[in-house]
PDB file of N, CA and C in Angstrom:
ATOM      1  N   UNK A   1      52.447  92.160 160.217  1.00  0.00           N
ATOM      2  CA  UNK A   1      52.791  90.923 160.909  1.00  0.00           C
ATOM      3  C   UNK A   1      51.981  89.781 160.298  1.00  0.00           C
ATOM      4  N   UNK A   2      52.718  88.576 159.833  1.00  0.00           N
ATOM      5  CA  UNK A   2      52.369  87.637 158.978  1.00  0.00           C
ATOM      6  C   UNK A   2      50.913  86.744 160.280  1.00  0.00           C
ATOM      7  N   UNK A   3      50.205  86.098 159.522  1.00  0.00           N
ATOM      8  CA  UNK A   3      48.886  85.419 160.616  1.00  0.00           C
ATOM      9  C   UNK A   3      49.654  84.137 161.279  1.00  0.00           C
ATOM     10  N   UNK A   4      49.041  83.745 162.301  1.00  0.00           N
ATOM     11  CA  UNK A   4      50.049  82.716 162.954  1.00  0.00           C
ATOM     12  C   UNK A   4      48.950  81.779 163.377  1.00  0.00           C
ATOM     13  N   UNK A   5      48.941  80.403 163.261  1.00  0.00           N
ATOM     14  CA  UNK A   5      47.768  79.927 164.592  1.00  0.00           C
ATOM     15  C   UNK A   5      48.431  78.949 165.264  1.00  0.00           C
ATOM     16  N   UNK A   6      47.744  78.135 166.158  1.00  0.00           N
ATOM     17  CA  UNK A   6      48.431  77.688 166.610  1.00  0.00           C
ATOM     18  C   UNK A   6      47.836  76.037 166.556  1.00  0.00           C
ATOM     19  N   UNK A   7      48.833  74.769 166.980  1.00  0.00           N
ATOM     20  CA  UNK A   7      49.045  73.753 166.017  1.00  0.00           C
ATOM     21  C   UNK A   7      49.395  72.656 166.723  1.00  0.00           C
ATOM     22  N   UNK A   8      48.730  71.542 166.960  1.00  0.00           N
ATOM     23  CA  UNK A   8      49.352  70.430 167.378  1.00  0.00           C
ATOM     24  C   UNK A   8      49.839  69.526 166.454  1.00  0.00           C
ATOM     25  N   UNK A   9      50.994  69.183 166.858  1.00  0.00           N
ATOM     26  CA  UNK A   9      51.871  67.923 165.300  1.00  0.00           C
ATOM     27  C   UNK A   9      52.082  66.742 165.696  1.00  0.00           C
ATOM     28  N   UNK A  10      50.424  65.640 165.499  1.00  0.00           N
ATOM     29  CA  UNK A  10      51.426  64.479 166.382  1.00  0.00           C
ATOM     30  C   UNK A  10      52.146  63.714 165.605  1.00  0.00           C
ATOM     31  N   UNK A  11      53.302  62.998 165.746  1.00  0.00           N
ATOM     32  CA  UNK A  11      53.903  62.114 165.218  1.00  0.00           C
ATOM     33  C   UNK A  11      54.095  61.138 165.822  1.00  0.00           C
ATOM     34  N   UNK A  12      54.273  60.066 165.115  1.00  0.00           N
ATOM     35  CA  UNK A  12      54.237  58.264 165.361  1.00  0.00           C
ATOM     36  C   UNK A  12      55.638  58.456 164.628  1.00  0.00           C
ATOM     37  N   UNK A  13      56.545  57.705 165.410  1.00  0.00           N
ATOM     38  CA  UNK A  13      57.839  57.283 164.868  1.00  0.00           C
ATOM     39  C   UNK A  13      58.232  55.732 164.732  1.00  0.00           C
ATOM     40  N   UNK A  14      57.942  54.847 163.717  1.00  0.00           N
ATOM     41  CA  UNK A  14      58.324  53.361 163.487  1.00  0.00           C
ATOM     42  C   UNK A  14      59.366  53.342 163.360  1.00  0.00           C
ATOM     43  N   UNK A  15      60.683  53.749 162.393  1.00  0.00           N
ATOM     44  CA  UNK A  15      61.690  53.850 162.298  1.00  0.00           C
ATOM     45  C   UNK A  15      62.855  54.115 162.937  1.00  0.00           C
ATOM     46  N   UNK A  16      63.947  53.915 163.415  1.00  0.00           N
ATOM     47  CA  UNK A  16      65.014  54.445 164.537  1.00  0.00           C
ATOM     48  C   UNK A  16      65.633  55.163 163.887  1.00  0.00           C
ATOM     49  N   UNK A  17      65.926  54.715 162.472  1.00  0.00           N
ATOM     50  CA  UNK A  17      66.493  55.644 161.944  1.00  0.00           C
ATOM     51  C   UNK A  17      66.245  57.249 161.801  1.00  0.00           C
ATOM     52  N   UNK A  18      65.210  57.064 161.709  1.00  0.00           N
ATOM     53  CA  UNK A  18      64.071  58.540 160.753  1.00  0.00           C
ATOM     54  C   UNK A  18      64.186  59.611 162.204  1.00  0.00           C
ATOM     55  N   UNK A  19      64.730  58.970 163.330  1.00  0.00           N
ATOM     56  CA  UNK A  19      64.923  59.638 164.568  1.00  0.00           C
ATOM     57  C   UNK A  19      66.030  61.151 164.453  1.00  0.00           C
ATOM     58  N   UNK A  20      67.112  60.934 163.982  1.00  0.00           N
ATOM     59  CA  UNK A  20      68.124  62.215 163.415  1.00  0.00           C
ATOM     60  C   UNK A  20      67.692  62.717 162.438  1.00  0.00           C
ATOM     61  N   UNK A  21      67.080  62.557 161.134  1.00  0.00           N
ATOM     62  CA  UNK A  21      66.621  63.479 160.272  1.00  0.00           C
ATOM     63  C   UNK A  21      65.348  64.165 160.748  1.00  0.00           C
ATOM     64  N   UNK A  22      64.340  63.844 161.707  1.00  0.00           N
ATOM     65  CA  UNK A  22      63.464  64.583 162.101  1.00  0.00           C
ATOM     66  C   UNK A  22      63.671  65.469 163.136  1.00  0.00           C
ATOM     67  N   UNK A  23      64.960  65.642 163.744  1.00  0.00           N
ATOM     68  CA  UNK A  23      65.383  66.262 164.756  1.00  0.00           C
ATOM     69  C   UNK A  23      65.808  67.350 164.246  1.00  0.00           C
ATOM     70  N   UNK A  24      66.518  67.086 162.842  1.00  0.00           N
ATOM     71  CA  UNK A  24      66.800  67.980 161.952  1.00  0.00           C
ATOM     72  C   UNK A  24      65.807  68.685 161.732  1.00  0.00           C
ATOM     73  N   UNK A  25      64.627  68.692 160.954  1.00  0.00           N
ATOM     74  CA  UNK A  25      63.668  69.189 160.454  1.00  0.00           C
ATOM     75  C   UNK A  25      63.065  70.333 161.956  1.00  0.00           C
ATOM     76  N   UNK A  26      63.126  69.496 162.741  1.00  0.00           N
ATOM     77  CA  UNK A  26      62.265  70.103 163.824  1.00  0.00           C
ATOM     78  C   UNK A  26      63.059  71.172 164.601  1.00  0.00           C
ATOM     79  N   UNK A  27      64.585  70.779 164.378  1.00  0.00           N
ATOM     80  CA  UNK A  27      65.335  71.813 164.541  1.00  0.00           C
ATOM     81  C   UNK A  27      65.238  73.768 163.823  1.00  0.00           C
ATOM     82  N   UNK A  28      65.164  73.133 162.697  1.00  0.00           N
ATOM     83  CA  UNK A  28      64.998  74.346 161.213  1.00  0.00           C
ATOM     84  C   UNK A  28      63.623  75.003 161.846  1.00  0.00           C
ATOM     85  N   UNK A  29      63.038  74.211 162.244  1.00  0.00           N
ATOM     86  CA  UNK A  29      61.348  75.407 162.952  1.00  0.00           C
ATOM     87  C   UNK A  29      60.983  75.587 164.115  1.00  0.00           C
ATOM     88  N   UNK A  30      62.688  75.330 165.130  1.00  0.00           N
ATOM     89  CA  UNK A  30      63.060  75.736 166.292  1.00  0.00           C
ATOM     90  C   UNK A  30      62.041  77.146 166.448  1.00  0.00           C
ATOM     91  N   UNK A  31      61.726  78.311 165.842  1.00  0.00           N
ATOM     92  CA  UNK A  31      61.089  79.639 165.938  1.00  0.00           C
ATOM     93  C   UNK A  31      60.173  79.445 166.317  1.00  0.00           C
ATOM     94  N   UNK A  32      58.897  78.308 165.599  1.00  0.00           N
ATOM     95  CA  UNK A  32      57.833  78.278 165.700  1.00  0.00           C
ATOM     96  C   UNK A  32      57.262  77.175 166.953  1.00  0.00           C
ATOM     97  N   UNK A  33      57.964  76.612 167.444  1.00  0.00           N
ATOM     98  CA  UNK A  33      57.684  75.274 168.805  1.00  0.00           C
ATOM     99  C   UNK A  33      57.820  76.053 169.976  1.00  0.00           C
ATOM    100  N   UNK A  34      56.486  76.098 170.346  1.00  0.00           N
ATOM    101  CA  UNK A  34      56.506  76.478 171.533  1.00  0.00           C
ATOM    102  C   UNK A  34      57.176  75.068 172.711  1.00  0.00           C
ATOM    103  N   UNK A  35      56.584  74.032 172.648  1.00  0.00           N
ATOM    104  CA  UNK A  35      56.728  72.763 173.232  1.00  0.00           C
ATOM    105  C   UNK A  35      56.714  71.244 172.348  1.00  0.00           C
ATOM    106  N   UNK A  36      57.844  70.406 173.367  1.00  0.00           N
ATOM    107  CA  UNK A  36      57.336  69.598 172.720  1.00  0.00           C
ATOM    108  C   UNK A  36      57.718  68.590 173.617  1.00  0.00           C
ATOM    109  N   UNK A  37      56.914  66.965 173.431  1.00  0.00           N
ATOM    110  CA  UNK A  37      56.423  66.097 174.458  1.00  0.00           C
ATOM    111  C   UNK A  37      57.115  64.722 173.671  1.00  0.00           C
ATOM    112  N   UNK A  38      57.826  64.019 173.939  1.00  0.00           N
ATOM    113  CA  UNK A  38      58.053  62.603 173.509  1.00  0.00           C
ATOM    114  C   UNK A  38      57.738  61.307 174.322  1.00  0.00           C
ATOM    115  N   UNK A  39      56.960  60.666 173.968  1.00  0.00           N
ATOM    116  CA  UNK A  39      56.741  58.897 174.588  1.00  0.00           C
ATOM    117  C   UNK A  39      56.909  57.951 174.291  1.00  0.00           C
ATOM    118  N   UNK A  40      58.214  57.316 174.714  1.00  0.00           N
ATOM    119  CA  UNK A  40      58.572  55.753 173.790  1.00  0.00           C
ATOM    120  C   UNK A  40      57.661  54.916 174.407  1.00  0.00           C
ATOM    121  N   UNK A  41      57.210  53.984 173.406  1.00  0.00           N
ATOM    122  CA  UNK A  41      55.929  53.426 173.474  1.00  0.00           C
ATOM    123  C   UNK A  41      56.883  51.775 172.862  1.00  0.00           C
ATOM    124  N   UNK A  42      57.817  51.605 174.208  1.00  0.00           N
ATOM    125  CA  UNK A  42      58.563  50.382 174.106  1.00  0.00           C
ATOM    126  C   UNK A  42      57.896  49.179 173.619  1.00  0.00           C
ATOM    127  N   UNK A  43      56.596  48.567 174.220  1.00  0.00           N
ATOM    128  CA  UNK A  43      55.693  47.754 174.315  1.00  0.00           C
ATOM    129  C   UNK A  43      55.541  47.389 172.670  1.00  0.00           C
ATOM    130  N   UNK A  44      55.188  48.601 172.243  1.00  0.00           N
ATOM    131  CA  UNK A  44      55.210  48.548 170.682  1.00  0.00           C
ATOM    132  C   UNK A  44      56.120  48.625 169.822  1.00  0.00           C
ATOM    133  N   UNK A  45      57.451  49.566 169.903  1.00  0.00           N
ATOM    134  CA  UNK A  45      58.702  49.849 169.541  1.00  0.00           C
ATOM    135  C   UNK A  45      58.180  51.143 168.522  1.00  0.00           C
ATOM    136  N   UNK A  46      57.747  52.012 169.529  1.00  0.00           N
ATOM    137  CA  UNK A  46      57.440  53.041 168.636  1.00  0.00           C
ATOM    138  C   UNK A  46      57.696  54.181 169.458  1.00  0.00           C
ATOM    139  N   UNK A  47      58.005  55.641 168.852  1.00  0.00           N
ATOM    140  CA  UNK A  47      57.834  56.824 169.401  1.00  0.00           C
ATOM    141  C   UNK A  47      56.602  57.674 169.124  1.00  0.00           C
ATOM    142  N   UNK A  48      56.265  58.460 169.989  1.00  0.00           N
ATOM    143  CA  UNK A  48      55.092  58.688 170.054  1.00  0.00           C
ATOM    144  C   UNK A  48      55.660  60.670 170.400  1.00  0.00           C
ATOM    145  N   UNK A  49      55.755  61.413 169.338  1.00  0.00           N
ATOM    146  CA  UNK A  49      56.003  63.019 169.615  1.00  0.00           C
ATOM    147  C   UNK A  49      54.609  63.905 169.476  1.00  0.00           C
ATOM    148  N   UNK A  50      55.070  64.992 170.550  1.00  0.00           N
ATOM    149  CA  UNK A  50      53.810  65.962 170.280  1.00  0.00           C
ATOM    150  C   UNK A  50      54.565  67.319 170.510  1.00  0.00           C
ATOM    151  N   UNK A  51      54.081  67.787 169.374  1.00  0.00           N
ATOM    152  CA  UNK A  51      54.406  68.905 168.934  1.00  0.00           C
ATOM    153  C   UNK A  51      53.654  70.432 169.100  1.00  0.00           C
ATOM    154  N   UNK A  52      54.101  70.886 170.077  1.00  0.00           N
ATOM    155  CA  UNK A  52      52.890  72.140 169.366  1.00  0.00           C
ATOM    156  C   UNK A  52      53.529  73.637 169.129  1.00  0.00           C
ATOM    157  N   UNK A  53      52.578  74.244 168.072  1.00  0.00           N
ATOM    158  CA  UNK A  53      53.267  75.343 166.902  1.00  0.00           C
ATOM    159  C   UNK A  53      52.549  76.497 167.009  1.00  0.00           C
ATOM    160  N   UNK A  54      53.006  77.747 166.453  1.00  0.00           N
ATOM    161  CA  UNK A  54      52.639  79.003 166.573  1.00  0.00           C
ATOM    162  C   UNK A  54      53.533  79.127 165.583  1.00  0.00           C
ATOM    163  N   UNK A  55      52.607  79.133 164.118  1.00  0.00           N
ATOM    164  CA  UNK A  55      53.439  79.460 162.966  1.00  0.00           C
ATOM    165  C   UNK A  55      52.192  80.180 161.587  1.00  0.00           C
ATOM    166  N   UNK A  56      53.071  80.085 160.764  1.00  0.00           N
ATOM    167  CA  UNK A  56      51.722  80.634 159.612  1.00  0.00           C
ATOM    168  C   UNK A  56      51.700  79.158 159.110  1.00  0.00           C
ATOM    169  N   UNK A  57      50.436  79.020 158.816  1.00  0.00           N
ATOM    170  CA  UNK A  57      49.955  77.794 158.193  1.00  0.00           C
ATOM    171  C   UNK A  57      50.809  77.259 157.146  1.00  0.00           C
ATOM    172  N   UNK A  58      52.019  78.323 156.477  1.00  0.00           N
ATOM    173  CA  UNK A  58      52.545  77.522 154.959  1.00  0.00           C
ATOM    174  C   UNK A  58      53.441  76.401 155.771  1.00  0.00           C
ATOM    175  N   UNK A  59      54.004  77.507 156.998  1.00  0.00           N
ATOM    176  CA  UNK A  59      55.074  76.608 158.184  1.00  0.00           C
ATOM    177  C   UNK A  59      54.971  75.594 158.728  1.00  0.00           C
ATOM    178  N   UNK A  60      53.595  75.274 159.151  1.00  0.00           N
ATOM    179  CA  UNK A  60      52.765  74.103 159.866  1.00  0.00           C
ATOM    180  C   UNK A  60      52.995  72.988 158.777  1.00  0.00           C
ATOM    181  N   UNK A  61      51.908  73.318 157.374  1.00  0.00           N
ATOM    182  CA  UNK A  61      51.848  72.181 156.600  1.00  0.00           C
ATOM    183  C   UNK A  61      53.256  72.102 155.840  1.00  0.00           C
ATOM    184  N   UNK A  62      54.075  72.718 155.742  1.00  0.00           N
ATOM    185  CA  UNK A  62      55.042  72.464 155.278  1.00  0.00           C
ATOM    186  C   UNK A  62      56.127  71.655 156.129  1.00  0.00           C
ATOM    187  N   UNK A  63      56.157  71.658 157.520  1.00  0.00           N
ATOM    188  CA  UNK A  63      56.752  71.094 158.410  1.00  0.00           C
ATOM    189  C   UNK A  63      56.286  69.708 158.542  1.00  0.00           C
ATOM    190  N   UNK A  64      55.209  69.587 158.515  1.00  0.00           N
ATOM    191  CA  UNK A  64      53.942  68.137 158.355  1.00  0.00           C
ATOM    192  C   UNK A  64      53.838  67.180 157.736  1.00  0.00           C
ATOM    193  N   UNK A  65      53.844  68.249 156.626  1.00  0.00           N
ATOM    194  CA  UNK A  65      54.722  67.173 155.141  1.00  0.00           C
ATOM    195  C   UNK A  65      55.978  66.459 154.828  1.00  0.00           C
ATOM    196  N   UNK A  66      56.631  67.260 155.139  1.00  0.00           N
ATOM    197  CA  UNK A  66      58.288  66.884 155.789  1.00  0.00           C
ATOM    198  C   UNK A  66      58.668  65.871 156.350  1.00  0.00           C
ATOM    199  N   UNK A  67      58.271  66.140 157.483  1.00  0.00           N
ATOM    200  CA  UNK A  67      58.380  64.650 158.443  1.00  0.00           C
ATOM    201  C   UNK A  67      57.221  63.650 158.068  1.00  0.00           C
ATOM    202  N   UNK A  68      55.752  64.047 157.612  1.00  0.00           N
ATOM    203  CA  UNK A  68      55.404  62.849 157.014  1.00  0.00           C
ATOM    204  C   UNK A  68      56.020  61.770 155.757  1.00  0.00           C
ATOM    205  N   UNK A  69      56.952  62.620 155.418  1.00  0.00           N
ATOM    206  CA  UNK A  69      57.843  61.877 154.405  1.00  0.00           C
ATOM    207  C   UNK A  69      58.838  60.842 154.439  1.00  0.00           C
ATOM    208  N   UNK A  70      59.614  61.398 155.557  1.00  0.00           N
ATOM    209  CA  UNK A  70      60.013  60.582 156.336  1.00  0.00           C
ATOM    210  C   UNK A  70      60.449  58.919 156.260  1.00  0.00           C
ATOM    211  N   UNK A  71      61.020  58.077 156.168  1.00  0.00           N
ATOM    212  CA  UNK A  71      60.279  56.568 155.798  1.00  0.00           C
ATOM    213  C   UNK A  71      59.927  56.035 157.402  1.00  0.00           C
ATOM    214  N   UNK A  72      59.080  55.464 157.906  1.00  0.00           N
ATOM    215  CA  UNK A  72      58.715  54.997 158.813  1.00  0.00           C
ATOM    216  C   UNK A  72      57.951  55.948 160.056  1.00  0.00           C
ATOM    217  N   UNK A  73      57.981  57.051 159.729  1.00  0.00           N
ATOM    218  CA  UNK A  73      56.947  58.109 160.180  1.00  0.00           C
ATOM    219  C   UNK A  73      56.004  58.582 159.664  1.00  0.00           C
ATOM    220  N   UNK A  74      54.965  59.179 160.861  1.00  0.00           N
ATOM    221  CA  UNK A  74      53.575  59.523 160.043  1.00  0.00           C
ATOM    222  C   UNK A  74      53.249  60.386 160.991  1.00  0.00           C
ATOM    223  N   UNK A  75      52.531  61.504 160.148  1.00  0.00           N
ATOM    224  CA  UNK A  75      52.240  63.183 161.162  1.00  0.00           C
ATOM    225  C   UNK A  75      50.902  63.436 160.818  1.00  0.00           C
ATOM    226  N   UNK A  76      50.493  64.475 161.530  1.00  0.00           N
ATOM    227  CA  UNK A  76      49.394  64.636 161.768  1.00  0.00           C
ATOM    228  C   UNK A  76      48.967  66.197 162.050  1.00  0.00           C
ATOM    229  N   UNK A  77      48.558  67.063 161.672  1.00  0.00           N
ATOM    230  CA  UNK A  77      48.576  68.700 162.518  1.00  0.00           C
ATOM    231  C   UNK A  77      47.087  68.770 162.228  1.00  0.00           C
ATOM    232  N   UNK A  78      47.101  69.173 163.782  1.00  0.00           N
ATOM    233  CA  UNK A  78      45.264  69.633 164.318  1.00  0.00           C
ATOM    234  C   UNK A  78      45.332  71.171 164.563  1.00  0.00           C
ATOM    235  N   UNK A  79      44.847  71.912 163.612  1.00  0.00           N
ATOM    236  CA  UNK A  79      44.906  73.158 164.098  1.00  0.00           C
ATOM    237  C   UNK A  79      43.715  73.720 165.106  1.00  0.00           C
ATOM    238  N   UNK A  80      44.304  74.863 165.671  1.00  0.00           N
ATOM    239  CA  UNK A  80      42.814  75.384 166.591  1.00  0.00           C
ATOM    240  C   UNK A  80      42.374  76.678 165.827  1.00  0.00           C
ATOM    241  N   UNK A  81      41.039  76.574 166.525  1.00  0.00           N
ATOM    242  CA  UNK A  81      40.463  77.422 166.245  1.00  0.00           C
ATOM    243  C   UNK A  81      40.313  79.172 166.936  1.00  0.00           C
ATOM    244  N   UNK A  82      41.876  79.200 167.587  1.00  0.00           N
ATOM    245  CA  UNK A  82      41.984  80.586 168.479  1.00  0.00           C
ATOM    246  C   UNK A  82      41.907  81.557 167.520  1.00  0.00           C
ATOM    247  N   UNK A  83      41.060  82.983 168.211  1.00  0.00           N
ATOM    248  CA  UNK A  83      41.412  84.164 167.423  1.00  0.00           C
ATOM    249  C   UNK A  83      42.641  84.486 167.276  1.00  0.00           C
ATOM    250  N   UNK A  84      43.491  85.365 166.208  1.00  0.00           N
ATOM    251  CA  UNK A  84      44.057  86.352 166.769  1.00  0.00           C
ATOM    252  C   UNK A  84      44.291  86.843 167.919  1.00  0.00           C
ATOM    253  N   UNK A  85      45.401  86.629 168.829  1.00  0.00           N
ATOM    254  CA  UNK A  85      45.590  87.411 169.506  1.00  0.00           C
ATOM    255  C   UNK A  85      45.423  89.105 169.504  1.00  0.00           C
ATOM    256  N   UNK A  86      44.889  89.719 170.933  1.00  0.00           N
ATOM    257  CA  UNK A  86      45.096  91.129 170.772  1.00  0.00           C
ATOM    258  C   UNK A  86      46.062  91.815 170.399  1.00  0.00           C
ATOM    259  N   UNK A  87      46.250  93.127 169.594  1.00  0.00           N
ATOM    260  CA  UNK A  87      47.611  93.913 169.479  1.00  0.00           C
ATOM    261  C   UNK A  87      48.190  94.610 170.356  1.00  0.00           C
ATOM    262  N   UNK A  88      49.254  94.544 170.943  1.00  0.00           N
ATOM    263  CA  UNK A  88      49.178  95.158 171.691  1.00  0.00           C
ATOM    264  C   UNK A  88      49.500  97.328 171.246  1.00  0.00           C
ATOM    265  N   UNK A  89      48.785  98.001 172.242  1.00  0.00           N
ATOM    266  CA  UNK A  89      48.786  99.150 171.659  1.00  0.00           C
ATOM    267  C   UNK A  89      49.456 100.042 172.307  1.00  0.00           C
ATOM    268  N   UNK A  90      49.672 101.244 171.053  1.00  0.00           N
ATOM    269  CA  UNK A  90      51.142 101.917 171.824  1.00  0.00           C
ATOM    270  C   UNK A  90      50.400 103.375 172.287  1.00  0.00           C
ATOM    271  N   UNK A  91      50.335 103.198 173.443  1.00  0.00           N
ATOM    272  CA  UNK A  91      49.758 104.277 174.468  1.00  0.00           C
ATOM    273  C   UNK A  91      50.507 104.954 174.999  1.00  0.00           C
TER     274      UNK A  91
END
């Protein structure tokens, strides 16, 4: 079983556009999102997403990168520092 940790992704959304292609993206790593949190931040004209992941790290930064690419978005992933979960054992 591949290592997994787990991952907060925040994103700042400037763009309206960049709104359907990141839905896309975030769609494709539907597996790995446990949750996720959105705040339009009208005042400013910005979106404000939070993301959080249970993936292998290539998944995380590769997802990160992605949408940091984006034009008018910008990401961010804070990983934690959890062990491994226990295995569970076959008794």
């Amino acid at each position: 079983m591949e290592e997994t940790r787990v991952a907060l992704l925040g994103i700042v959304v400037e763009n309206p556009d960049a709104v359907e292609p990141l839905n896309q993206l975030l769609h494709q790593y539907k597996d790995y999102i446990i949750g996720r949190m959105g705040l339009p931040y009208r005042a400013r004209g910005v979106n404000i997403i939070s993301i959080v992941l249970d993936a292998p790290g290539d998944a995380i930064n590769s997802l990160s990168g992605k949408v940091g690419m984006l034009p008018g978005v910008t990401a961010k992933a804070v990983y934690s520092k959890l062990p491994e979960p226990p295995h569970a054992s076959a008794d």
